[in-house]
N, C-alpha and C. Protein backbone atom coordinates (compact mmCIF):
# COMPACT_ATOMS: atom_id res chain seq x y z
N UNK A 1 26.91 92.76 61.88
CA UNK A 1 26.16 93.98 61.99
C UNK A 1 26.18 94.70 60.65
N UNK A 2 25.39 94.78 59.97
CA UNK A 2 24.89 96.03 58.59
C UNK A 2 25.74 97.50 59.19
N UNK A 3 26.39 97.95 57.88
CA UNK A 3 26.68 98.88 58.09
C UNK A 3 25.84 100.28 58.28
N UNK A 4 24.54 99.68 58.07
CA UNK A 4 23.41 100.96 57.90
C UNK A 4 23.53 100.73 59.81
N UNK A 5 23.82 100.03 60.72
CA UNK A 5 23.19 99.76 62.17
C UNK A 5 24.24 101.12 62.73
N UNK A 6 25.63 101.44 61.96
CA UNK A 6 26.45 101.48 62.60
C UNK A 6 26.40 103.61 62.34
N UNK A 7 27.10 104.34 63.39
CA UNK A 7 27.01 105.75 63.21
C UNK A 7 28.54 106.29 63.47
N UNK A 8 28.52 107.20 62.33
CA UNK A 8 29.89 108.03 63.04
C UNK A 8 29.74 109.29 63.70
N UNK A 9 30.62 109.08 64.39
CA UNK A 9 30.64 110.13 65.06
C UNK A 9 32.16 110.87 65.60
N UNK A 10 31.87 112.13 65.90
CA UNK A 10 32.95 112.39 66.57
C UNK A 10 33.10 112.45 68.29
N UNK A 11 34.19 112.21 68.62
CA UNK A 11 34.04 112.43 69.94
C UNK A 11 35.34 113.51 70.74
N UNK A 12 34.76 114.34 71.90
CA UNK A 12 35.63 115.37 71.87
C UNK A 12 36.53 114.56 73.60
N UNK A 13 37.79 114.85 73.72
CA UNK A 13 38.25 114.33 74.60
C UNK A 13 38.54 115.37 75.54
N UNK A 14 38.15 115.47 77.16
CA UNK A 14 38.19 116.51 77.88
C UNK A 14 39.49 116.86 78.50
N UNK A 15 39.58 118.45 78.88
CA UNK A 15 40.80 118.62 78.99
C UNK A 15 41.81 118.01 80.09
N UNK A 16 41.64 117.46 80.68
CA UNK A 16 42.16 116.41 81.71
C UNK A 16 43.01 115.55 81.04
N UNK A 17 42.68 115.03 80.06
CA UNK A 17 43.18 113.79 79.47
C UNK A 17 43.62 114.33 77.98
N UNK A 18 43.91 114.85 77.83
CA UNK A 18 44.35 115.75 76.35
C UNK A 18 45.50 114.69 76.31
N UNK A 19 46.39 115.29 77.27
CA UNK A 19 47.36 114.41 77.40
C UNK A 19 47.58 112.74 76.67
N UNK A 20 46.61 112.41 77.31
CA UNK A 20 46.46 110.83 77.69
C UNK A 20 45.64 110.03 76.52
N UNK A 21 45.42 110.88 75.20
CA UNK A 21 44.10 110.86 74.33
C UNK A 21 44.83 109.74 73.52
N UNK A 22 45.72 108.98 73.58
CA UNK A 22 45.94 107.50 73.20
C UNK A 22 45.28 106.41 74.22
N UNK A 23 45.33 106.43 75.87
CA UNK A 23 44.69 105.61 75.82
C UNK A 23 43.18 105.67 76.50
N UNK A 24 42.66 106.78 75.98
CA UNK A 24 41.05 107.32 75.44
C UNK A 24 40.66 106.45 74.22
N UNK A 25 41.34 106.82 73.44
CA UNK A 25 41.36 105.57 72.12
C UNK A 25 41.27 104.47 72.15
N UNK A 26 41.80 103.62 73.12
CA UNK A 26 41.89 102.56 73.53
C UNK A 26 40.49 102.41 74.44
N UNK A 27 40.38 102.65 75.31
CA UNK A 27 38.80 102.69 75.77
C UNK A 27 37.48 102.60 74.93
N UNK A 28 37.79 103.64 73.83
CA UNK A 28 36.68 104.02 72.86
C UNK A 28 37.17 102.66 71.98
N UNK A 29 37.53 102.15 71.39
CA UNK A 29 37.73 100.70 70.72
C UNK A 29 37.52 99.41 71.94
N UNK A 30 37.70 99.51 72.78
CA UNK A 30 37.27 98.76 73.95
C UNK A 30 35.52 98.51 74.19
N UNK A 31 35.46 99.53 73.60
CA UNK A 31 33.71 100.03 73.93
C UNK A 31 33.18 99.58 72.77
N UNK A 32 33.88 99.18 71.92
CA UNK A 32 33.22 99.29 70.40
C UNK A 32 33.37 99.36 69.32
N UNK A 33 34.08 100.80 69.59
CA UNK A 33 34.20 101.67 68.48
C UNK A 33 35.34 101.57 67.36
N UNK A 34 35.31 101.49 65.91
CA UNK A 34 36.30 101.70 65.32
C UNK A 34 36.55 102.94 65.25
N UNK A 35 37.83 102.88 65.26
CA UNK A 35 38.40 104.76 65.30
C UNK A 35 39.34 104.55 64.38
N UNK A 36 38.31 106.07 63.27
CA UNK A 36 39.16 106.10 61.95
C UNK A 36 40.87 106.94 61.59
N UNK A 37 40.74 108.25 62.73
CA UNK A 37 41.54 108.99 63.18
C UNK A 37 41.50 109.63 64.37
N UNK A 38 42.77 109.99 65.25
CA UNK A 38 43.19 110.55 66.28
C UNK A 38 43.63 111.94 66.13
N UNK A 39 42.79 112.69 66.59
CA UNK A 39 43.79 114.59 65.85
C UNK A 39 43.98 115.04 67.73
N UNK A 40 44.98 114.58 67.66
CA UNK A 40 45.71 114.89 69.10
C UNK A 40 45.53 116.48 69.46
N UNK A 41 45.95 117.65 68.31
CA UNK A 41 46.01 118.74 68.13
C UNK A 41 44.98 119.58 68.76
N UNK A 42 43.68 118.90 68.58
CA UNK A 42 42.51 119.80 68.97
C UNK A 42 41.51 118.42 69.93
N UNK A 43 42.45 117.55 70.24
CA UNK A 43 41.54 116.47 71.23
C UNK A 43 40.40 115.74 70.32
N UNK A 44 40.28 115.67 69.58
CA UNK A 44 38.93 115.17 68.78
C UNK A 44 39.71 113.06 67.81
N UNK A 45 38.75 112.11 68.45
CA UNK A 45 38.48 111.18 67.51
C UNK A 45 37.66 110.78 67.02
N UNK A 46 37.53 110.41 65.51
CA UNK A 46 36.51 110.37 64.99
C UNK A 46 36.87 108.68 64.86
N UNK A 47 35.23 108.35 64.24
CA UNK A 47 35.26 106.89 64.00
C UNK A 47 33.63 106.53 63.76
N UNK A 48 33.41 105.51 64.08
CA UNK A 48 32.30 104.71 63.25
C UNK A 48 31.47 103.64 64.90
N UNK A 49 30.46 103.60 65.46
CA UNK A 49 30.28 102.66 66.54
C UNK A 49 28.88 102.34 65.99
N UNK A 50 28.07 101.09 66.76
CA UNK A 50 26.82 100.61 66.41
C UNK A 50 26.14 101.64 66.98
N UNK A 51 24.43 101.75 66.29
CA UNK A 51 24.04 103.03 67.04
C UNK A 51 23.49 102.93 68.31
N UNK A 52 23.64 101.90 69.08
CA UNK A 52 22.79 101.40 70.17
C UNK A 52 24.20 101.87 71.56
N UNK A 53 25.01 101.90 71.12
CA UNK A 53 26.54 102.26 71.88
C UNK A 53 27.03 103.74 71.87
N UNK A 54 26.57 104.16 71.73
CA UNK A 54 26.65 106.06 71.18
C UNK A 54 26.45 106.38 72.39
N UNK A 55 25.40 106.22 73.36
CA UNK A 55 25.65 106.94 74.67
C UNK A 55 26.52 106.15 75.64
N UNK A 56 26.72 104.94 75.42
CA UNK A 56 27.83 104.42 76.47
C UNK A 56 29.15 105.18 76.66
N UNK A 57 29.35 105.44 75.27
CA UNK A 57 31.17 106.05 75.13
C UNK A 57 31.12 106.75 75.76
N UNK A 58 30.09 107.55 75.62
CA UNK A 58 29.96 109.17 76.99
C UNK A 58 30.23 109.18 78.17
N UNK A 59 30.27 107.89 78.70
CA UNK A 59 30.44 107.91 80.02
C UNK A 59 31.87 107.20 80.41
N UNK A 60 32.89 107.32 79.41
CA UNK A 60 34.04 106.39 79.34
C UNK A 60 34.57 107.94 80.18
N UNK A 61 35.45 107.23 80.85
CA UNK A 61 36.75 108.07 81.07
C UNK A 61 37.29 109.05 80.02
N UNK A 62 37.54 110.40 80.30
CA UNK A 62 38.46 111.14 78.98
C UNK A 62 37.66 111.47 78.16
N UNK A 63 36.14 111.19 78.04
CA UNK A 63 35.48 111.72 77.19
C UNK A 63 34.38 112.63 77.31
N UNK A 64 34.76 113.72 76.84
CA UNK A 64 33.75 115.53 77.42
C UNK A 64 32.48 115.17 76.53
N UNK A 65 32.10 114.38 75.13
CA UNK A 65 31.22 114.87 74.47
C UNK A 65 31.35 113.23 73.13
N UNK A 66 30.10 113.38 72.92
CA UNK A 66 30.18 112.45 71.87
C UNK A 66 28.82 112.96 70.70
N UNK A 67 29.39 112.68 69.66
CA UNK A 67 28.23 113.71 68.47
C UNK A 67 28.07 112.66 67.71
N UNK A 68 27.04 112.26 67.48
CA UNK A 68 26.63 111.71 65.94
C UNK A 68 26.50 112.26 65.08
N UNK A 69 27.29 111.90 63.60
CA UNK A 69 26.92 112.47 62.07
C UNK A 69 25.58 112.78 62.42
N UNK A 70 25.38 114.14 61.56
CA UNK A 70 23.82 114.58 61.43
C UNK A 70 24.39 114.76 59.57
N UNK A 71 22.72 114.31 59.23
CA UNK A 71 23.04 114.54 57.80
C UNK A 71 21.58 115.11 57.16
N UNK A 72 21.77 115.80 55.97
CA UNK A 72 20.96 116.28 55.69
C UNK A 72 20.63 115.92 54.11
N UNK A 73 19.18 115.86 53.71
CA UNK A 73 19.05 115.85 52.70
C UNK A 73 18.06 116.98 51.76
N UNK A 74 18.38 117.29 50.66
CA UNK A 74 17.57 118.65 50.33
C UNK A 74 16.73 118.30 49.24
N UNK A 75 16.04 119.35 49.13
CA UNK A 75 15.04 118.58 47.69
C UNK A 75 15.48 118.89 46.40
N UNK A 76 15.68 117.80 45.61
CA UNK A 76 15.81 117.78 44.27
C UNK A 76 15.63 119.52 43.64
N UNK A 77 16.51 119.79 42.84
CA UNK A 77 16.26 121.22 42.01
C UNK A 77 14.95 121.31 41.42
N UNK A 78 14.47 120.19 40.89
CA UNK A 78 13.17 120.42 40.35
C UNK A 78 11.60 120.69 41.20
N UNK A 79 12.07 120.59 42.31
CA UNK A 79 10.99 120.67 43.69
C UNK A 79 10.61 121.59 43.91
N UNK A 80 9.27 121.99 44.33
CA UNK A 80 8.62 123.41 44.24
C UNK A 80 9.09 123.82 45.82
N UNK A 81 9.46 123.37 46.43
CA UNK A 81 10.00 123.94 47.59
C UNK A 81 11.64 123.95 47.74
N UNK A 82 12.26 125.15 47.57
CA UNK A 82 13.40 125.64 47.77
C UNK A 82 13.79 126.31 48.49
């Protein structure tokens, strides 16, 4: 798979499973996903999945929310629109 196929994202883990957000992790790599970090602190893992798998994770166990990178690009300084 090209790394251009693939999206990061974050995903937020619901409060039920705060607890349990190791083996949420395990699910979400089960599903796919590489997971780059675990921030236990505020429930959130981030990581990297193909983009065709982005809404599956959502429906994993333990997981409230899943976001894809949004990215933005602006116009060059020399561009008549600023």
């Amino acid at each position: 798979m090209a790394a251009s196929d693939r999206v990061n994202v974050t995903v937020s883990v619901d409060d039920a499973h705060l607890s349990q957000i190791d083996q949420v992790v395990e699910r979400l790599r089960s599903a796919g996903m590489h997971v780059d970090s675990s921030l236990a602190s505020i429930g959130t893992i981030l990581g990297h999945v193909a983009g065709d798998q982005v809404h599956a994770l959502s429906r994993l166990p333990g997981v409230a929310a899943v976001e894809p990178e949004r990215s933005y690009q602006l116009p060059p300084p020399e561009s008549p629109i600023q």
